[in-house]
PDB file of N, CA and C in Angstrom:
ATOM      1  N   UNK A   1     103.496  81.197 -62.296  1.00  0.00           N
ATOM      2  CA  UNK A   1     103.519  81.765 -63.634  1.00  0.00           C
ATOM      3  C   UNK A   1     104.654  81.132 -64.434  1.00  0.00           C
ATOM      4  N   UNK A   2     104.076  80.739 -65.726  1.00  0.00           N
ATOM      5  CA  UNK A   2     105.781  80.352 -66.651  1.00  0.00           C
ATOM      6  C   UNK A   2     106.292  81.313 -66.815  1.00  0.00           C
ATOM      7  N   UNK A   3     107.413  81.105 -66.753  1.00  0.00           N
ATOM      8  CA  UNK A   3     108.802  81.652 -67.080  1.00  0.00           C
ATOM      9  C   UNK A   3     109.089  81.940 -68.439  1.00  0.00           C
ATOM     10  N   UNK A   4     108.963  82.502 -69.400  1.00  0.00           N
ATOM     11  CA  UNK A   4     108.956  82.629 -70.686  1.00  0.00           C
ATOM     12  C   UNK A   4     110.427  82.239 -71.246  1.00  0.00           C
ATOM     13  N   UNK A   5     110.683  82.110 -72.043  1.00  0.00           N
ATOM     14  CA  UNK A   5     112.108  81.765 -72.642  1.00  0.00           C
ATOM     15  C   UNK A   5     113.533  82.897 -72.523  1.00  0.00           C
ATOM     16  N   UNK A   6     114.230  82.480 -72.377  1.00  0.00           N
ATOM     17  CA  UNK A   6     115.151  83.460 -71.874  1.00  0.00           C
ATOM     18  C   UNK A   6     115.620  84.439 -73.124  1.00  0.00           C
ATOM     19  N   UNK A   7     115.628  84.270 -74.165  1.00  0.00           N
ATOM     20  CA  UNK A   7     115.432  84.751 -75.602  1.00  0.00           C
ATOM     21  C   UNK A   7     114.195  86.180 -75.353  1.00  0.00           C
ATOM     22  N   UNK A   8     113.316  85.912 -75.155  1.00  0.00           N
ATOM     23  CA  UNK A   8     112.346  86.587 -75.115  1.00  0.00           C
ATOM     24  C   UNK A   8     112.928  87.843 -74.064  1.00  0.00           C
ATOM     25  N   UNK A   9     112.983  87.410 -73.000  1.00  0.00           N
ATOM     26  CA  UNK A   9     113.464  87.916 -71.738  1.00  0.00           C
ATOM     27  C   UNK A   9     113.937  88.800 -71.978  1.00  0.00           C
ATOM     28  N   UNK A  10     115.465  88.299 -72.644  1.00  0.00           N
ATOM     29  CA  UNK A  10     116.341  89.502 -73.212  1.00  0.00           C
ATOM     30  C   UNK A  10     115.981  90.811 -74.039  1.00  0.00           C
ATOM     31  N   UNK A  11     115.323  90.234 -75.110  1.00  0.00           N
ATOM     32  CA  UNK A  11     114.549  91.446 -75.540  1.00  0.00           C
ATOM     33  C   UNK A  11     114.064  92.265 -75.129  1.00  0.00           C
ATOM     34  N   UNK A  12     113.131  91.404 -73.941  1.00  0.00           N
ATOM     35  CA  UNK A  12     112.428  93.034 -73.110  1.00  0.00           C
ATOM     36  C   UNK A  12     112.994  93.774 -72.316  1.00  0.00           C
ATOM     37  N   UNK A  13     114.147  92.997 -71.269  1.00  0.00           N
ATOM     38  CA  UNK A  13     115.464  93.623 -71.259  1.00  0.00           C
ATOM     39  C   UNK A  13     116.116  94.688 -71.649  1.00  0.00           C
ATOM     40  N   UNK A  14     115.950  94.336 -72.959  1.00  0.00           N
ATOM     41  CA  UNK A  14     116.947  95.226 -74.162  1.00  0.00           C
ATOM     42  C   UNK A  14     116.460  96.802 -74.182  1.00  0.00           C
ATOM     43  N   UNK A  15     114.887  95.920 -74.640  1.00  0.00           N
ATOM     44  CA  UNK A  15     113.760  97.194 -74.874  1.00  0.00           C
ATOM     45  C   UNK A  15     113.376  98.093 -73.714  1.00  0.00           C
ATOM     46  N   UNK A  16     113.895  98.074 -72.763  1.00  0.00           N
ATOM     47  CA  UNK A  16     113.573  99.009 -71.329  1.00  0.00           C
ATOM     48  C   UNK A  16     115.252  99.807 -70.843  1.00  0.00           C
ATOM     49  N   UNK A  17     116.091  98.170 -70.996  1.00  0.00           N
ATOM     50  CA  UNK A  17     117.600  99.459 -70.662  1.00  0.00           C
ATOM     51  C   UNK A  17     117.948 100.195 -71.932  1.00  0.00           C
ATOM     52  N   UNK A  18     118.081  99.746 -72.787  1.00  0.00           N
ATOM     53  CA  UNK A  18     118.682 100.941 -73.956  1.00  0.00           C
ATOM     54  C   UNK A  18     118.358 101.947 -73.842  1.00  0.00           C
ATOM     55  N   UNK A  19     116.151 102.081 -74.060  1.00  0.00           N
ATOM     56  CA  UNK A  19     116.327 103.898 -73.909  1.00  0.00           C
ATOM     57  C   UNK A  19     116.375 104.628 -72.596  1.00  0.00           C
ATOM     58  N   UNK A  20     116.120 103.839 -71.634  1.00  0.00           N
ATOM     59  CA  UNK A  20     116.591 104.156 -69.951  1.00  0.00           C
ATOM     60  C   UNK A  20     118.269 104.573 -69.741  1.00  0.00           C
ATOM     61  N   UNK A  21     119.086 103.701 -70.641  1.00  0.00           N
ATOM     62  CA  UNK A  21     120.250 104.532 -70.492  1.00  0.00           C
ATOM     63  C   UNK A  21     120.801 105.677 -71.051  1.00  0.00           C
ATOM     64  N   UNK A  22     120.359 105.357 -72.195  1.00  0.00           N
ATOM     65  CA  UNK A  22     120.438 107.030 -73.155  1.00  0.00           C
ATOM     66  C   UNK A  22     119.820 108.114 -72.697  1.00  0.00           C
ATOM     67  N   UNK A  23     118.546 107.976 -71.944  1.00  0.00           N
ATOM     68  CA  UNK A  23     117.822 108.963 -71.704  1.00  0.00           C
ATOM     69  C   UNK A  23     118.501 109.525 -70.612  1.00  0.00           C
ATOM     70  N   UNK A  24     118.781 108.499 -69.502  1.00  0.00           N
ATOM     71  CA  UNK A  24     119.293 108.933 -68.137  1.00  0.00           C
ATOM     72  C   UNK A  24     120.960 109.502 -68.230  1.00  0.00           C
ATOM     73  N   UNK A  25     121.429 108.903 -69.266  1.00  0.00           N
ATOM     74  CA  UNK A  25     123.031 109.399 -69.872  1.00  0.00           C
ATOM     75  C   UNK A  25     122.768 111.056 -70.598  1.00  0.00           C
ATOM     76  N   UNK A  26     121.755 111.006 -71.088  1.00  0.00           N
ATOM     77  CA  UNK A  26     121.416 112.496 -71.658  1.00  0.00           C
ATOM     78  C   UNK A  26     121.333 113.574 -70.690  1.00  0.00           C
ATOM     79  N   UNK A  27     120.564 113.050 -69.895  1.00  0.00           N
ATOM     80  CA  UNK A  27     119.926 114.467 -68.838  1.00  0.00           C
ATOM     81  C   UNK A  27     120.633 114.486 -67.894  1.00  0.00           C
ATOM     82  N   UNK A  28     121.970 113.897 -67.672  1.00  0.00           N
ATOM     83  CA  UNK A  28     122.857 113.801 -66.168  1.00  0.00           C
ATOM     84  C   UNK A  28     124.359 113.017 -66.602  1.00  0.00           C
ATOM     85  N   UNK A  29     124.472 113.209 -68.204  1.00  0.00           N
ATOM     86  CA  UNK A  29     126.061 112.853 -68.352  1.00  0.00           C
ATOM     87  C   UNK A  29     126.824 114.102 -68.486  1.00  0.00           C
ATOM     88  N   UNK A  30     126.337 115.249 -68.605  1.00  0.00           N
ATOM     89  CA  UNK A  30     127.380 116.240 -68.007  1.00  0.00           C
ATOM     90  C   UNK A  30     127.563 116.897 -66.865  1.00  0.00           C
ATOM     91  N   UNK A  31     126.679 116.561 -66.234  1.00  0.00           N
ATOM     92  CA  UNK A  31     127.009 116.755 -64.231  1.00  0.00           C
ATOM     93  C   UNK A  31     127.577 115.247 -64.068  1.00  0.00           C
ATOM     94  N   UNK A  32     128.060 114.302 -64.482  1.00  0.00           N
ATOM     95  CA  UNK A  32     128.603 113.052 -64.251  1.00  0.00           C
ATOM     96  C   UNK A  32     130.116 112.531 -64.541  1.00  0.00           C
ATOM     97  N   UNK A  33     130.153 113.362 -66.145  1.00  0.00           N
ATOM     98  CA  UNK A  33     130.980 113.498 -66.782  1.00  0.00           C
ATOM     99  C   UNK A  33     132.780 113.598 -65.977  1.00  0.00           C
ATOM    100  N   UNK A  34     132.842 114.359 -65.135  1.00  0.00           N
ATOM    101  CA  UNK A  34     134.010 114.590 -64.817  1.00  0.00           C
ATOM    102  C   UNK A  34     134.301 113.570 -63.002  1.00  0.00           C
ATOM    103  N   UNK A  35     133.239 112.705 -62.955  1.00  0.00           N
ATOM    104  CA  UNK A  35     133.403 111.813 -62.159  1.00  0.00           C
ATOM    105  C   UNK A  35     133.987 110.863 -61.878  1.00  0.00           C
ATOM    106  N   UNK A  36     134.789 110.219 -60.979  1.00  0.00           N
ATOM    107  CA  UNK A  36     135.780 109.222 -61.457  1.00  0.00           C
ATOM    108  C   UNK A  36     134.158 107.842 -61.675  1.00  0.00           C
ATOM    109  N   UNK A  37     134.867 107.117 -62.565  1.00  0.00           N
ATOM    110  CA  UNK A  37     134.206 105.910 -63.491  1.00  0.00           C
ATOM    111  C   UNK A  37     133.357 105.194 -62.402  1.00  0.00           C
ATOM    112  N   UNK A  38     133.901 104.640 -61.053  1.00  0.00           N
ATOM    113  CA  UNK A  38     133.134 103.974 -60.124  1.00  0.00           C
ATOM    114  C   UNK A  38     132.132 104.843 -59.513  1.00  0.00           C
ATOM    115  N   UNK A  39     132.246 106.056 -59.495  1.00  0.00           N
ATOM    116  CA  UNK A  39     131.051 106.559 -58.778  1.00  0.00           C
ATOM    117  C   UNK A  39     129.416 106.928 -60.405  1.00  0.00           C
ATOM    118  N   UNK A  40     130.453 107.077 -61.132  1.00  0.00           N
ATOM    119  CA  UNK A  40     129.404 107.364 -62.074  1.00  0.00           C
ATOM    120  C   UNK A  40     128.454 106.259 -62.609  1.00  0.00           C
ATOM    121  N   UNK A  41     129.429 105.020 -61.969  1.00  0.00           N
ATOM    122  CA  UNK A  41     128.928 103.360 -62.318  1.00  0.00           C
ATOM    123  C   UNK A  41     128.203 103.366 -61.226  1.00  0.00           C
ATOM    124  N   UNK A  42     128.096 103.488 -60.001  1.00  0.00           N
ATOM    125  CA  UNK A  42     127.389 103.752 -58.868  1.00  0.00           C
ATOM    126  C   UNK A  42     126.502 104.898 -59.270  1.00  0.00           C
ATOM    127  N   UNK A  43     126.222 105.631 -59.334  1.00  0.00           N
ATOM    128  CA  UNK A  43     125.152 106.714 -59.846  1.00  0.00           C
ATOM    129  C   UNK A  43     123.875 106.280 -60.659  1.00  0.00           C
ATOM    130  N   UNK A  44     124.472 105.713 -62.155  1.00  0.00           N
ATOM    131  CA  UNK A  44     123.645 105.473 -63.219  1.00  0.00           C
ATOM    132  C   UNK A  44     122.783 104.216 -62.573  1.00  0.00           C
ATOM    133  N   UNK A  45     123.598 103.100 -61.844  1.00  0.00           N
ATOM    134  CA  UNK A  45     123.129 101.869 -61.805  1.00  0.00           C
ATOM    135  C   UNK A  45     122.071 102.313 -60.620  1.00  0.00           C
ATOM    136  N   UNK A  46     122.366 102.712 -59.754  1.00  0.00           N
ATOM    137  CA  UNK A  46     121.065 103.465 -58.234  1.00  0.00           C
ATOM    138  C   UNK A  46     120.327 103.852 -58.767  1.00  0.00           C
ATOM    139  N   UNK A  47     120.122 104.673 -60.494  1.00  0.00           N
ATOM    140  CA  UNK A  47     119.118 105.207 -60.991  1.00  0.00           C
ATOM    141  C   UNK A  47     118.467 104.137 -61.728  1.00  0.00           C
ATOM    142  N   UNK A  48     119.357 103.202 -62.611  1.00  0.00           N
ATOM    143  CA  UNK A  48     118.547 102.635 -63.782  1.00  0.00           C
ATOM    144  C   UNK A  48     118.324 101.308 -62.554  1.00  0.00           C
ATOM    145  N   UNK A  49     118.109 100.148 -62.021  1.00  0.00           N
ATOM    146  CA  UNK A  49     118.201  99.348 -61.814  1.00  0.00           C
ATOM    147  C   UNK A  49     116.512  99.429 -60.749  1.00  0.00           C
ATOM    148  N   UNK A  50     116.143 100.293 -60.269  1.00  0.00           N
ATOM    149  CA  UNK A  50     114.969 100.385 -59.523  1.00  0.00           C
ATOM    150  C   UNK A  50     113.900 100.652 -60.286  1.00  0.00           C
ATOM    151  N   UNK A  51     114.545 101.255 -61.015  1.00  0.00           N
ATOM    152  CA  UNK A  51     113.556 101.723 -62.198  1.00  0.00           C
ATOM    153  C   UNK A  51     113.477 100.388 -63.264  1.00  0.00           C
ATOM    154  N   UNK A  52     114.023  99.668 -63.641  1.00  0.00           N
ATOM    155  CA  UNK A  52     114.279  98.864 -63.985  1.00  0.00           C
ATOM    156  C   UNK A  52     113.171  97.680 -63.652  1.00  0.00           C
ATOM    157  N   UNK A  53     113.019  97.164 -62.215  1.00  0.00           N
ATOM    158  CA  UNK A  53     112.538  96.097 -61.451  1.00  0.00           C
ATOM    159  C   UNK A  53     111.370  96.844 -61.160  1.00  0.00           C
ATOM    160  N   UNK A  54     111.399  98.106 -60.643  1.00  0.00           N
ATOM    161  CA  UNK A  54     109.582  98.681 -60.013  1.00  0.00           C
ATOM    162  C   UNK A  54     109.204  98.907 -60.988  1.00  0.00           C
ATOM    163  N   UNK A  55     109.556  99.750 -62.532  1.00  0.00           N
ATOM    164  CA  UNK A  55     108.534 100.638 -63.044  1.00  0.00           C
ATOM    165  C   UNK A  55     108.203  99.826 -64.656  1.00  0.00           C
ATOM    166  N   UNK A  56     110.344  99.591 -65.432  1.00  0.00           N
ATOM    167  CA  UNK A  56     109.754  99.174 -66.962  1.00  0.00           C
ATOM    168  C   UNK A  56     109.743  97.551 -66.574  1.00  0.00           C
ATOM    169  N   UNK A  57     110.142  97.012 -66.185  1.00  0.00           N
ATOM    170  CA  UNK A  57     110.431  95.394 -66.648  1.00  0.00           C
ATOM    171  C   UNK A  57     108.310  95.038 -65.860  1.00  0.00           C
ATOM    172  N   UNK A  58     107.960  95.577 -65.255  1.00  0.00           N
ATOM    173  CA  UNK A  58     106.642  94.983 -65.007  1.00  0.00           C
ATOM    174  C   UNK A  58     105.613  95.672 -66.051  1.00  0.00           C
ATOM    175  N   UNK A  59     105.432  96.961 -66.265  1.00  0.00           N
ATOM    176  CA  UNK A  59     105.241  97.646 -67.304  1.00  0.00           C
ATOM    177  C   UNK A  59     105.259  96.646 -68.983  1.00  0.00           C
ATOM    178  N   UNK A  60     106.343  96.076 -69.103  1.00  0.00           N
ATOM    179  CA  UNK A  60     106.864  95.453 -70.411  1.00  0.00           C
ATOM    180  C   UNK A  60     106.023  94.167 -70.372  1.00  0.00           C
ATOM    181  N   UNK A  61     106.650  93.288 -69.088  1.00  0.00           N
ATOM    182  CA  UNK A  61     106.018  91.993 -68.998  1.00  0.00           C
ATOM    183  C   UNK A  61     104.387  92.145 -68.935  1.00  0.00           C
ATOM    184  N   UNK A  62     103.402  93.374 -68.574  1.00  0.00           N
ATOM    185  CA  UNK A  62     102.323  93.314 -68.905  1.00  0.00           C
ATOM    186  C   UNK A  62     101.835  93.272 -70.388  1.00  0.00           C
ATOM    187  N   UNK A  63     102.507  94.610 -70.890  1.00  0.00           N
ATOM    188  CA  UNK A  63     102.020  94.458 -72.417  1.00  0.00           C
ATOM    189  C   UNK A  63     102.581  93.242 -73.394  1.00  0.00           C
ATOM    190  N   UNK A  64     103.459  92.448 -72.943  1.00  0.00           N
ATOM    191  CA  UNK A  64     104.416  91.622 -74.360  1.00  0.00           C
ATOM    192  C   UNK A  64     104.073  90.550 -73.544  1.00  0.00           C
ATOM    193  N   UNK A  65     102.925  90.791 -72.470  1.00  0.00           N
ATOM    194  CA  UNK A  65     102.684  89.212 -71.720  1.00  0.00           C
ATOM    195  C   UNK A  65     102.513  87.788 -72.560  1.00  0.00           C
ATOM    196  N   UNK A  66     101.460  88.381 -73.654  1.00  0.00           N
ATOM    197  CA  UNK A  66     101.006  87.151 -74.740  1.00  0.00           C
ATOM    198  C   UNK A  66     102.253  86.765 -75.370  1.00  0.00           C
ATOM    199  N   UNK A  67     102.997  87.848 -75.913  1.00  0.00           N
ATOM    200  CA  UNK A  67     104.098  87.408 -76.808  1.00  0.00           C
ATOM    201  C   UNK A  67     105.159  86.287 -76.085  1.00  0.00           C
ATOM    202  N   UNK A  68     105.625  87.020 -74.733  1.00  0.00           N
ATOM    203  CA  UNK A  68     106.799  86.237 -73.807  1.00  0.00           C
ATOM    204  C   UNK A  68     105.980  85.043 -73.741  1.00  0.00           C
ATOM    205  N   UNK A  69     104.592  84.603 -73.276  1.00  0.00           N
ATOM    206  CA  UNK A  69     104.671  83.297 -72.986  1.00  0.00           C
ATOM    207  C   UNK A  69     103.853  82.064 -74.202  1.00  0.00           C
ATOM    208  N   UNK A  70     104.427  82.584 -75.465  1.00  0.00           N
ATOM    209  CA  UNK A  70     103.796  81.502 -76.618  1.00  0.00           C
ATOM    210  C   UNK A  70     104.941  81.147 -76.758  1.00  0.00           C
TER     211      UNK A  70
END
């Protein structure tokens, strides 16, 4: 499969962590909140990063398939 441009990439990137972090910062930044910084960096990332690779970034690359590779 081509590799689409790394420009592109980013975008969809963009478009899957932004509201993945807000959302996941919403519903679990005040049980997090009083955590020291490395575990809460350990927390968010165990949540967003699987989710990330299994669910939006294949999800994304299906629908913006045409767009990423013109």
């Amino acid at each position: 499969m081509k590799q689409p441009p790394k420009w592109k990439f980013a975008i969809m990137v963009w478009l899957a962590i932004y509201p993945t972090i807000t959302l996941v910062t919403f519903l679990i930044g005040d049980y997090i909140k009083n955590l020291p910084l490395p575990l809460k960096t350990l927390l968010l990332t165990g949540i967003l990063v699987p989710t990330m690779v299994f669910i939006l970034l294949p999800f994304l690359r299906k629908i913006l398939g045409n767009w990423l590779n013109k």
